[in-house]
Every structure is written in structure tokens, then in C-alpha cells.
C-alpha atoms as a PDB file:
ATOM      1  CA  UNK A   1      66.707  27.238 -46.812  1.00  0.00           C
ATOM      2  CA  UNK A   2      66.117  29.591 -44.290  1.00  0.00           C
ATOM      3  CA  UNK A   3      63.213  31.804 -45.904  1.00  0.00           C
ATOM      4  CA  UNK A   4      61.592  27.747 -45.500  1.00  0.00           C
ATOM      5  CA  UNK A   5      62.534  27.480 -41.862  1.00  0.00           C
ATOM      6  CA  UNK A   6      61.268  31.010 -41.169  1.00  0.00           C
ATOM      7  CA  UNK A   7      58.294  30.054 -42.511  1.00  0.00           C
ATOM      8  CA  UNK A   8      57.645  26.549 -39.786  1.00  0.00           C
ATOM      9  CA  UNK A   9      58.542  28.746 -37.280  1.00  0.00           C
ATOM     10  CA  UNK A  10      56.444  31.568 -38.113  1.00  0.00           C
ATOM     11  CA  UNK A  11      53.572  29.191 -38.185  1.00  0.00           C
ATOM     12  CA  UNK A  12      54.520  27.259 -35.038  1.00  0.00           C
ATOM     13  CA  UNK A  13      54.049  30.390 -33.406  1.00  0.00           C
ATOM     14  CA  UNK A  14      50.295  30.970 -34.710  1.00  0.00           C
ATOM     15  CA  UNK A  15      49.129  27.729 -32.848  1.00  0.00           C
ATOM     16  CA  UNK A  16      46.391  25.284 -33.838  1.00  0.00           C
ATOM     17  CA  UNK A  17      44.320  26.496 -36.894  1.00  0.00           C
ATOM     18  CA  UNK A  18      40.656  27.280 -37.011  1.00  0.00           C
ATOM     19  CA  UNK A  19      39.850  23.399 -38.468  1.00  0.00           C
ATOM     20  CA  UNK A  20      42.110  21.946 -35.204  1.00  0.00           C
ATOM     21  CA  UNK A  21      40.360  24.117 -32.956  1.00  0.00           C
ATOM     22  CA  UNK A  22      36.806  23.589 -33.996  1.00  0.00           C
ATOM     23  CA  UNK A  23      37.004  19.755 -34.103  1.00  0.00           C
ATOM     24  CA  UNK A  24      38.814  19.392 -30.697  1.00  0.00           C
ATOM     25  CA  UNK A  25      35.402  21.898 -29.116  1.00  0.00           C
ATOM     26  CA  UNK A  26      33.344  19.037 -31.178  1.00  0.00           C
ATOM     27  CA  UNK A  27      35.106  16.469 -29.132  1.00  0.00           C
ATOM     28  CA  UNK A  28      35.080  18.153 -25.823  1.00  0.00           C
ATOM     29  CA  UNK A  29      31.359  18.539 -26.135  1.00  0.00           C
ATOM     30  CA  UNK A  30      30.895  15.050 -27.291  1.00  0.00           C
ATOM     31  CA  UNK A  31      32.905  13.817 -24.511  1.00  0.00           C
ATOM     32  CA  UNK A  32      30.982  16.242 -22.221  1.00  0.00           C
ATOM     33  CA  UNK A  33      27.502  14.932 -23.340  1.00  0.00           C
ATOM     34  CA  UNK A  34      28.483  11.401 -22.486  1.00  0.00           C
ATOM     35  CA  UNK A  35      29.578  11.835 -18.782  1.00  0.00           C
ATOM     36  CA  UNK A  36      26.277  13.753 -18.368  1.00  0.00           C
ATOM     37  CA  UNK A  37      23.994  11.003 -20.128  1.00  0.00           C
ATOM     38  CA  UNK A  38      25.489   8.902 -18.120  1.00  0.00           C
ATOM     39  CA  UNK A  39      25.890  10.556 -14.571  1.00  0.00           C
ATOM     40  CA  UNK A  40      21.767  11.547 -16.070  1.00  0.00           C
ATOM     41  CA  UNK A  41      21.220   8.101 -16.214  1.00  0.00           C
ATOM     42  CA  UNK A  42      22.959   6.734 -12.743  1.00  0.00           C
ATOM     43  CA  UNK A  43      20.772   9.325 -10.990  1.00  0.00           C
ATOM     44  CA  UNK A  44      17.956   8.408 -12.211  1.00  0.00           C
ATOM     45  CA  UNK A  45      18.235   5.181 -11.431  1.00  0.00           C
ATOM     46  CA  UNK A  46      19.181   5.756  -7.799  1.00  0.00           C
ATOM     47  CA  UNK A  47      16.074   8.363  -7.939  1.00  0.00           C
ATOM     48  CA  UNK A  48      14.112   5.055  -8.876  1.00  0.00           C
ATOM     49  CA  UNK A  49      14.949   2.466  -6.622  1.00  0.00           C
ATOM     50  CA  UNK A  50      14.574   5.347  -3.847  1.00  0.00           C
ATOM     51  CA  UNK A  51      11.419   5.790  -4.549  1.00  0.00           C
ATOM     52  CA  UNK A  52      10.700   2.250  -5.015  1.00  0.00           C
ATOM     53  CA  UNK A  53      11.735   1.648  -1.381  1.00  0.00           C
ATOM     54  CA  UNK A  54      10.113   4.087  -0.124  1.00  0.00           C
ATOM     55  CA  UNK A  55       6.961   2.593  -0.941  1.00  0.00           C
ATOM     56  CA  UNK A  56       8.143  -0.655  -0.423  1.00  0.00           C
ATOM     57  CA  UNK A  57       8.724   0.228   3.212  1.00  0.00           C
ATOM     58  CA  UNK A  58       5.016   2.745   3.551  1.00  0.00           C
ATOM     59  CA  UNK A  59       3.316  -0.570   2.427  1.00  0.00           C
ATOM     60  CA  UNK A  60       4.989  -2.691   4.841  1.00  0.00           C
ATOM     61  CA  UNK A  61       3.762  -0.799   7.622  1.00  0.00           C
ATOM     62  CA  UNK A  62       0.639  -0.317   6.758  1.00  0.00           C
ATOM     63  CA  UNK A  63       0.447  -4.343   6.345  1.00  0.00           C
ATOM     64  CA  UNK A  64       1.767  -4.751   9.947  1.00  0.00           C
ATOM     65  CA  UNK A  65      -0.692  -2.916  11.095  1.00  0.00           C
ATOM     66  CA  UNK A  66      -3.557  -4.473   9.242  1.00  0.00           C
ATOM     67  CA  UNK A  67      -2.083  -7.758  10.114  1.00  0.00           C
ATOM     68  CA  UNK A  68      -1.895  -6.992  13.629  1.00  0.00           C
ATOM     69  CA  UNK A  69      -5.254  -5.894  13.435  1.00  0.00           C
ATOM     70  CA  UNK A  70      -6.346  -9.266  12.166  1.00  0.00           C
ATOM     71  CA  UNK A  71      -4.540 -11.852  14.230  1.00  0.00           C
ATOM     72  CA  UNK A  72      -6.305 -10.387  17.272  1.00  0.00           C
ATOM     73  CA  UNK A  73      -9.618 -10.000  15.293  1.00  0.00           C
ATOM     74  CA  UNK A  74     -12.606 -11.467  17.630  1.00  0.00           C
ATOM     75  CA  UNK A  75     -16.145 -12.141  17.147  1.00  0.00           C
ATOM     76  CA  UNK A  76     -19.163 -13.258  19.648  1.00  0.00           C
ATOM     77  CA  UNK A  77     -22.159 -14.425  18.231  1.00  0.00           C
ATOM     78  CA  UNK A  78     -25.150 -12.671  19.164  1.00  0.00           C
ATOM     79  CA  UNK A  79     -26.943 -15.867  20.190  1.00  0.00           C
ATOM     80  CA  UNK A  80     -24.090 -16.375  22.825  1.00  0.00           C
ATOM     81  CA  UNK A  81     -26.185 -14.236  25.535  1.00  0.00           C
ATOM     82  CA  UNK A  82     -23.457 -15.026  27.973  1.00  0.00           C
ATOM     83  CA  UNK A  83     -20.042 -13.206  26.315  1.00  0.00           C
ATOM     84  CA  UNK A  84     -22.641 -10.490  24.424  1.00  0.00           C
ATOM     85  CA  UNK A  85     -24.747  -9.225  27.413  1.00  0.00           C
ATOM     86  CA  UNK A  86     -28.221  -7.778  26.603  1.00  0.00           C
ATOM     87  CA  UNK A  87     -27.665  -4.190  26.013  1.00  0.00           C
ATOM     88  CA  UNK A  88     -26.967  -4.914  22.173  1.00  0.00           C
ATOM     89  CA  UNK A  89     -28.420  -7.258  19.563  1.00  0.00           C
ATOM     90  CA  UNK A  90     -24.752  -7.024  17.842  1.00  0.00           C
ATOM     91  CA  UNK A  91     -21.787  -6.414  19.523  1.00  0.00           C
ATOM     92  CA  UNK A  92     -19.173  -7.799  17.763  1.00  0.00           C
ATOM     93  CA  UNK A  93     -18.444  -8.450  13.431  1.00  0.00           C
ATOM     94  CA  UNK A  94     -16.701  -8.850  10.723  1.00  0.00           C
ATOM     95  CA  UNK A  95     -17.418  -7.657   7.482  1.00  0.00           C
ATOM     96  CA  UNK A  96     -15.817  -7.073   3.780  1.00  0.00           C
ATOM     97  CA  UNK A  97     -17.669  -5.319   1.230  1.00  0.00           C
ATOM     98  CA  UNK A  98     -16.414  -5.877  -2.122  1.00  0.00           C
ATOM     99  CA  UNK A  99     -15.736  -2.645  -4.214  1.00  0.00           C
ATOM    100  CA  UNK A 100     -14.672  -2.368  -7.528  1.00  0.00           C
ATOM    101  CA  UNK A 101     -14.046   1.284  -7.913  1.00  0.00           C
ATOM    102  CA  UNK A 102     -13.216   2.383  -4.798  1.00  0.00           C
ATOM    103  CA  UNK A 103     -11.075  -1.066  -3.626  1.00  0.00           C
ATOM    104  CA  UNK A 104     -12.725  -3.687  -0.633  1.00  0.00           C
ATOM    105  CA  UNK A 105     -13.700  -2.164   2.979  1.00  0.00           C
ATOM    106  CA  UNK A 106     -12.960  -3.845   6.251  1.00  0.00           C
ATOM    107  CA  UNK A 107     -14.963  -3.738   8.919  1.00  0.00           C
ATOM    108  CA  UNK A 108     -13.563  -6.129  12.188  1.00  0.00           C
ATOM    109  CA  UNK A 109     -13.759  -6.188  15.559  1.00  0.00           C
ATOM    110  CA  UNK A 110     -10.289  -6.629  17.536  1.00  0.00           C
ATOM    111  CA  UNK A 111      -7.956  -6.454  20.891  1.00  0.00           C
ATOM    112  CA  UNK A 112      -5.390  -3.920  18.935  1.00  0.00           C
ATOM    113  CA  UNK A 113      -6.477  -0.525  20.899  1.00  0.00           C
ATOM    114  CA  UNK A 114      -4.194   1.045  22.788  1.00  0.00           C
ATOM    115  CA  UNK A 115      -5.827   4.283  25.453  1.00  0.00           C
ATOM    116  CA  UNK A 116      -3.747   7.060  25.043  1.00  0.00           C
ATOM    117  CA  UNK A 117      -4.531   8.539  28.857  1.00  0.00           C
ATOM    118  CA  UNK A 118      -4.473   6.890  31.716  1.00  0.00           C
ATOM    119  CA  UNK A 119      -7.601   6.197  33.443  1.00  0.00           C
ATOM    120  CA  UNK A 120      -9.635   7.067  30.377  1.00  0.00           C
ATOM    121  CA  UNK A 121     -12.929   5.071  29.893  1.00  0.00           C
ATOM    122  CA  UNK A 122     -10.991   3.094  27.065  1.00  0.00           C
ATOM    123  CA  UNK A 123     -10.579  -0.696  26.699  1.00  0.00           C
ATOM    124  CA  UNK A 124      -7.857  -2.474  24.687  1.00  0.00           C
ATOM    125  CA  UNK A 125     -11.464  -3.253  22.499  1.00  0.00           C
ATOM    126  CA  UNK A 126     -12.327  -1.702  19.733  1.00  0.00           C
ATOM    127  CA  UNK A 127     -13.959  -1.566  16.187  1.00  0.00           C
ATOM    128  CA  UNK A 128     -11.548  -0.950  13.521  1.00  0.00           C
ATOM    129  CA  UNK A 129     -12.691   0.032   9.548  1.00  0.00           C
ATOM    130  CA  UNK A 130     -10.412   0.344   6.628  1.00  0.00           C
ATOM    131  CA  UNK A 131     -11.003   1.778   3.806  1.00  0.00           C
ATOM    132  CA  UNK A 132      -9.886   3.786   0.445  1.00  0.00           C
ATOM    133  CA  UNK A 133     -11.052   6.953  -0.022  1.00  0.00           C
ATOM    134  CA  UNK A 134     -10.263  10.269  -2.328  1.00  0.00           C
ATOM    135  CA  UNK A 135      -7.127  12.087  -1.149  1.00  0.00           C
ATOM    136  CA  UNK A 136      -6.893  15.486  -0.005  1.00  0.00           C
ATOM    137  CA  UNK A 137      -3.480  16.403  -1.283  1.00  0.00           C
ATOM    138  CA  UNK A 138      -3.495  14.956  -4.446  1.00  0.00           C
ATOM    139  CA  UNK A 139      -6.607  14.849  -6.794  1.00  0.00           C
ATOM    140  CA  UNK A 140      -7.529  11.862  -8.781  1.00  0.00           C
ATOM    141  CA  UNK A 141      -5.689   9.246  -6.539  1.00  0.00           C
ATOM    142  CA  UNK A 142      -6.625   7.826  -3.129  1.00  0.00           C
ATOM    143  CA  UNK A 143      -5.242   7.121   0.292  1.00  0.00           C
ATOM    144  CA  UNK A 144      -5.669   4.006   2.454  1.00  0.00           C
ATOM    145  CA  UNK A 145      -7.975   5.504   5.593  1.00  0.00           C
ATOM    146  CA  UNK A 146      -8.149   3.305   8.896  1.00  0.00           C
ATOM    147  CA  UNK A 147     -10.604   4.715  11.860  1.00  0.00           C
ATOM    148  CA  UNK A 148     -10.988   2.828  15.296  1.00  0.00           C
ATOM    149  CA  UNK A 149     -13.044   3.435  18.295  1.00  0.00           C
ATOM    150  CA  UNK A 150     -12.077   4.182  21.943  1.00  0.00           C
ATOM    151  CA  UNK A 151     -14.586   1.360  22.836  1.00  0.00           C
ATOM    152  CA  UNK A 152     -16.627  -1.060  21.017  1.00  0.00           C
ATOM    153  CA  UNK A 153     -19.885   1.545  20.161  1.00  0.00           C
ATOM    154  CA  UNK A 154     -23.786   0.340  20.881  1.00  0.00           C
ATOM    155  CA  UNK A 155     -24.210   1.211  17.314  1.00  0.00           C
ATOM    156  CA  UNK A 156     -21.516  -0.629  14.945  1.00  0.00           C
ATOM    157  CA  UNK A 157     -23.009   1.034  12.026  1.00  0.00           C
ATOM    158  CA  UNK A 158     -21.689   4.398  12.169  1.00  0.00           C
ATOM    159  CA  UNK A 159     -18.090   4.848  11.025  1.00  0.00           C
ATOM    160  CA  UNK A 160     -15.443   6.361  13.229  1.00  0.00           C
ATOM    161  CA  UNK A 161     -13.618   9.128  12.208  1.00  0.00           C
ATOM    162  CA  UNK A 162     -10.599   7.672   9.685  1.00  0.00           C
ATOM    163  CA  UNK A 163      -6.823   8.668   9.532  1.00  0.00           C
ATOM    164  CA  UNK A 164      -4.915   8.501   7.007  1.00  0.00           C
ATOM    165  CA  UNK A 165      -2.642   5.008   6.668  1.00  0.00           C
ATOM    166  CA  UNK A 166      -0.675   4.878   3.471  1.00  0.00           C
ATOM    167  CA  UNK A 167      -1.141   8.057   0.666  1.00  0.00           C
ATOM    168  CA  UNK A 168      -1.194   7.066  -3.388  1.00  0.00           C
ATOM    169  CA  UNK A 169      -2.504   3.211  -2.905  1.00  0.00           C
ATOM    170  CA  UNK A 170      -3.979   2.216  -5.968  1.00  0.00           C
ATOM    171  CA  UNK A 171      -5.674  -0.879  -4.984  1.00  0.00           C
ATOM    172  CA  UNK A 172      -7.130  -2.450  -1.308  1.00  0.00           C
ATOM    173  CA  UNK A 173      -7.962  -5.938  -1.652  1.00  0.00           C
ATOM    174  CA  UNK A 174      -9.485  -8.373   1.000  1.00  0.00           C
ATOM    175  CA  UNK A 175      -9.699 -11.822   0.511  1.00  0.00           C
ATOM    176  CA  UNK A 176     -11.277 -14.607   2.620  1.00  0.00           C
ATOM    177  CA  UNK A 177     -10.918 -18.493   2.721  1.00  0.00           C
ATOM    178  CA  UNK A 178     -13.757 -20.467   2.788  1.00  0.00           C
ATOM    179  CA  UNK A 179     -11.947 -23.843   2.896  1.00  0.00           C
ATOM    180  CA  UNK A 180     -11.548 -24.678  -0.869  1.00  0.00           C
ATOM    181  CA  UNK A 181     -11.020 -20.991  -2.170  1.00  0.00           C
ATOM    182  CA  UNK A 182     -10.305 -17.330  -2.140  1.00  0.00           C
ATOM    183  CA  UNK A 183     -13.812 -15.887  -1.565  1.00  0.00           C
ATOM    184  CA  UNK A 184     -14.851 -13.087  -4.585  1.00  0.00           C
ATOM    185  CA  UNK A 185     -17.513 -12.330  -2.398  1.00  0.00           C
ATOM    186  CA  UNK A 186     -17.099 -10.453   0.327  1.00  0.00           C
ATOM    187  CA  UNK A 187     -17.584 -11.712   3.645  1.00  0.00           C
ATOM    188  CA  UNK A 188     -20.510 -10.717   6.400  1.00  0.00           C
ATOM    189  CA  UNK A 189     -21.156 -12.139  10.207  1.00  0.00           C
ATOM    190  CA  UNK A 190     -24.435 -10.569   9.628  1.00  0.00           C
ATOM    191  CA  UNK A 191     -25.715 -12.110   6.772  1.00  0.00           C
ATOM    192  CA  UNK A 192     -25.594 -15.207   4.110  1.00  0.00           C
ATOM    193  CA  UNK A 193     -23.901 -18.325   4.299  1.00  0.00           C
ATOM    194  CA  UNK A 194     -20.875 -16.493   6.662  1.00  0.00           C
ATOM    195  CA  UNK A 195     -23.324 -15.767   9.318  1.00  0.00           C
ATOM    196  CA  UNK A 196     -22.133 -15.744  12.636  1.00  0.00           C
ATOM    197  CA  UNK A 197     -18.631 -17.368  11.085  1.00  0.00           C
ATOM    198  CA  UNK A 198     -15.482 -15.810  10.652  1.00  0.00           C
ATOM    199  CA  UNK A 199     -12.588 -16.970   7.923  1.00  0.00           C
ATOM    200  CA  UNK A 200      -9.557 -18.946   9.469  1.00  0.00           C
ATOM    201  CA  UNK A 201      -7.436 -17.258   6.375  1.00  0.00           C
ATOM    202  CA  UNK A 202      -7.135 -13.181   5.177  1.00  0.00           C
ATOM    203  CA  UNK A 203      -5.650 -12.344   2.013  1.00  0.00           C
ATOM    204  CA  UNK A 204      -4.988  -8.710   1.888  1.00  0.00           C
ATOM    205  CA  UNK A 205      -3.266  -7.049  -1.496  1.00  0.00           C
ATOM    206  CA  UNK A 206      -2.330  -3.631  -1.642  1.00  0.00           C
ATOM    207  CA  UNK A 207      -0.809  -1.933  -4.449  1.00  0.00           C
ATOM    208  CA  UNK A 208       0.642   2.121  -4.282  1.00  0.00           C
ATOM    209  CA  UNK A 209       2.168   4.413  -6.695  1.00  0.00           C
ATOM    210  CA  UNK A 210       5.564   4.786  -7.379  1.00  0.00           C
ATOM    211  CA  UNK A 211       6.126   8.718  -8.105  1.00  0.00           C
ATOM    212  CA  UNK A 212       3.971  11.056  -5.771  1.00  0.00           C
ATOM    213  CA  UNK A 213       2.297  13.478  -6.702  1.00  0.00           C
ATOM    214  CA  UNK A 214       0.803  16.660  -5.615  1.00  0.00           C
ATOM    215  CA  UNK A 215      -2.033  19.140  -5.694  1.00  0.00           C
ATOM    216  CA  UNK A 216      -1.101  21.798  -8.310  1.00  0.00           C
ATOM    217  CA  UNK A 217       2.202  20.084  -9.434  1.00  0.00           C
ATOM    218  CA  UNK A 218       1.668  20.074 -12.730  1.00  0.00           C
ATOM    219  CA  UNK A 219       2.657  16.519 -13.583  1.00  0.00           C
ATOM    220  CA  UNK A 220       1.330  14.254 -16.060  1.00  0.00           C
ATOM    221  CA  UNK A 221      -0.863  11.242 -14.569  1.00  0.00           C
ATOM    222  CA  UNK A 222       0.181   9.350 -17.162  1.00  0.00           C
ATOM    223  CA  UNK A 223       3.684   9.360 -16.386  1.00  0.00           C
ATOM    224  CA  UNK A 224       3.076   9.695 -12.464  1.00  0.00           C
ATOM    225  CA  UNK A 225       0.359   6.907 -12.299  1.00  0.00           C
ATOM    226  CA  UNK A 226       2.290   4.420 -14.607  1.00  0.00           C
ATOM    227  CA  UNK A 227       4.782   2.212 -11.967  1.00  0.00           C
ATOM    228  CA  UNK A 228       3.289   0.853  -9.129  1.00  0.00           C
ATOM    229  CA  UNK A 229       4.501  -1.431  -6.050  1.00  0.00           C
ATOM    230  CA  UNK A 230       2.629  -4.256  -4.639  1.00  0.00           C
ATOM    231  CA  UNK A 231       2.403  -5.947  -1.716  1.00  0.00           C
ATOM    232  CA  UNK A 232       0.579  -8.860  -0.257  1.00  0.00           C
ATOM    233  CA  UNK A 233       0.386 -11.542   2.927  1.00  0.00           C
ATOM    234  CA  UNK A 234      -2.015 -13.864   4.559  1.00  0.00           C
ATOM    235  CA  UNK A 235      -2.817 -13.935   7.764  1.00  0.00           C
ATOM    236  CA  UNK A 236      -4.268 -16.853  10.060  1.00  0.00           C
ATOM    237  CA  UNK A 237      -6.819 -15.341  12.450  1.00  0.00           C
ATOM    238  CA  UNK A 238      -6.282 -17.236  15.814  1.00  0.00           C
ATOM    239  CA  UNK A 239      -9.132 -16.767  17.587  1.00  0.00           C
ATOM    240  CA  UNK A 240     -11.816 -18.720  14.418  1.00  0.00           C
ATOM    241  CA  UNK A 241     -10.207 -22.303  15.635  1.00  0.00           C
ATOM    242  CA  UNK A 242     -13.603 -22.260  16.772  1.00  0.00           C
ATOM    243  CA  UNK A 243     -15.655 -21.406  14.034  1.00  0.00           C
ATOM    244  CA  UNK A 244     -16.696 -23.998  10.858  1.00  0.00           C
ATOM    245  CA  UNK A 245     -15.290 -23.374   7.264  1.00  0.00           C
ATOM    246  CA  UNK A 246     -17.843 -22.597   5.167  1.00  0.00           C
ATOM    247  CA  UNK A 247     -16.693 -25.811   2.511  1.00  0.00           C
ATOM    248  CA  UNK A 248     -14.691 -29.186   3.996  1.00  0.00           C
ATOM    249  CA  UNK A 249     -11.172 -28.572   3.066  1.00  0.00           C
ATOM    250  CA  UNK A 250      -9.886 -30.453  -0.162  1.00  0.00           C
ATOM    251  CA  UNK A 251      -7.525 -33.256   1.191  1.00  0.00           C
ATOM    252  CA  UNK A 252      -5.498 -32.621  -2.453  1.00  0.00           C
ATOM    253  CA  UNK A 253      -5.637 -28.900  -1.786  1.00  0.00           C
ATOM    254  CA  UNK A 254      -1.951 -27.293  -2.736  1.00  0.00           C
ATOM    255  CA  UNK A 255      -1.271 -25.146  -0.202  1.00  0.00           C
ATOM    256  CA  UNK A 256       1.281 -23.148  -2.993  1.00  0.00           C
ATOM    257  CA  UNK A 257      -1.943 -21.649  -4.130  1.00  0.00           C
ATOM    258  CA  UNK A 258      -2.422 -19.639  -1.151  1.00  0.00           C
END
């Protein structure tokens, strides 16, 4: 009886055997793995609805500012010899070019400018282009570019020198109603059936990347380039109340569709 109870005691005072202590290191390490996946998977998910609002909020103000742009969009026709003056056979416009590889331009005449010196031969005036073009800091995606000039210029051919709006935009859509429809076409003051007309309605889409990314980053365009953002508005140019759609308006037209 006591060589027995020597024996418990002897082996209480060993501690946990090998088996014991293995399988409770399995279970810490199981346990450990599990708070990481899942602390792993909570950031991740804050990472991602970060990121999504902070594209969500790039794209809105690049949309204010081509909306603003728009509502005070203005166009003379050059037959008006009164409003135009003679030293130019074009002095106002409105133009979209339709794109598919580089996204839709926008060329428009507004009231948006703003002088940034007092005094300076600068008018609130001014001819305003937006475009896509290749970006500089990241190679194989582009940035939405928007140039204006100090004053309306003789020569509304030329493009002013552009500044960068929104980085990573995927897609720069214009769309313009001609009474009945979205047009596909594109839309010219200069030329066609929209001569010397401007739309009462602008559709503008714009769609951006998600993840950034960089020059020399090393990261995988098919993971960077995969989620994307979109946003889109209309806008009712004020001053065409006196300008004729190009089609009468459908009385059964569903104005959801816009």
C-alpha cells in the first residue's frame, strides 16, 4: 500500500506527459490560427470598404465638378452676330467625341472660371475639355484630365494644358438626350443634325478602380484591376430652354429610364 502511493505521488510530481503536452501545443495553435483568420479577415474587410469609400468620395468630386461645369454650360450661335462679335467665326461649343478605347471627350463652353489674381485679364468665361488620358504614376491605367482656359481663346481648337481630376478611372462616359433617347453618337455644335443645338439632358458615367496601384509596385493587374466603383448623374443644362430637341419628346416616355 504505500510502495502504490509512492508511486501516484512520484508521478504527480513529473507533471503532464509528453502525449498531454503535445496535444494541448496542437490546441493552442489551433486556437491561435482561428483568432488570426479571423482578426485576417475583419481587417480585410475594413481595408475594403476603406478603399471603397475612398473612391466613392474621389468620384463624387470629380462629378461635382463636371456637373457644375455643365449647369452653367453656354453656347452662342455663330449666326447670332450680336452676342458673338466679329473677331471669330466660332466663339462658343459644345462637343463629345465618342471613344471607345480611350473613354468620351468633352469639349464645352461655360461660366465656371474662377481668376486666381486680382485684376488679371481673366473672365469668369472659359473653355473647359475633359478627357482620359495615360497616367504618369501608374502604367497601363488612366487618369481623368480636365484643362480650362483663363479666357475663351480665338482659336477653340487647341487644347489647354490638362490637370489631373480623378487617378485610376476606368471608364468616362458622356451621354446626350435628344428627346426620345440617350444619344450613342456623340454630340457636335459644329456639325450634323446637333448644329448650333445643345442637349437639355447630360448623362455622365464614370467608373475607377478599387485598389491603386503604382509605378514599380509589383502588383498583379489582375488582382489590382478586378473591383471597380461606379458612379453616374444627369444633369439639366439651364441655359438650352432655348434651343430645339433634336426628336419631339414621346408623350409615353418613362422618365425611370433616364
Amino acid at each position: 500500500m504505500a510502495d502504490r502511493f509512492s508511486q501516484n505521488q512520484m508521478k504527480s510530481e513529473f507533471g503532464f506527459s509528453l502525449i498531454e503536452v503535445v496535444i494541448t501545443i496542437a490546441i493552442l495553435m489551433t486556437l491561435t490560427v482561428a483568432v488570426a483568420m479571423m482578426m485576417r479577415n475583419g481587417f480585410d474587410v475594413r481595408q475594403g470598404l476603406s478603399d471603397k469609400a475612398r473612391v466613392v468620395h474621389r468620384l463624387t468630386v470629380s462629378m461635382e465638378k463636371i456637373g457644375n461645369d455643365l449647369q452653367h454650360t453656354f453656347y452662342v450661335s455663330p449666326r447670332d452676330g450680336d452676342r458673338n462679335g466679329i473677331d471669330r467665326t466660332v466663339k462658343t461649343l459644345f462637343k463629345v467625341e465618342k471613344s471607345g478605347v480611350n473613354g468620351d471627350k468633352l469639349w464645352l463652353t461655360t461660366m465656371t472660371h474662377q481668376p486666381m489674381l486680382a485684376n488679371a485679364y481673366e473672365s469668369d468665361l472659359t473653355m473647359v475639355v475633359y478627357q482620359l488620358k495615360d497616367s504618369k504614376t501608374a502604367p497601363g491605367r488612366q487618369d481623368l484630365y480636365r484643362a480650362e482656359t483663363p479666357v475663351i481663346p480665338l482659336d477653340i481648337k487647341e487644347d489647354p494644358a490638362p490637370r489631373v481630376l480623378a487617378t485610376g478611372v476606368k471608364s468616362f462616359t458622356v451621354e446626350c438626350w435628344t428627346g426620345d433617347r440617350w444619344s450613342k453618337d456623340g454630340w457636335d455644335t459644329s456639325r450634323s443634325e446637333t448644329r448650333n443645338l445643345i442637349p437639355r439632358l447630360v448623362r455622365v458615367t464614370v467608373e475607377a478602380y478599387v485598389m491603386d496601384r503604382f509605378d514599380g509596385d509589383g502588383q498583379d493587374p489582375a488582382v489590382t484591376d478586378l473591383a471597380t466603383e461606379k458612379i453616374n448623374t444627369v444633369i439639366y443644362l439651364t441655359r438650352s430652354i432655348d434651343f430645339a430637341e433634336l426628336k419631339e419628346r414621346d408623350k409615353n416616355i418613362r422618365w425611370g429610364a433616364l
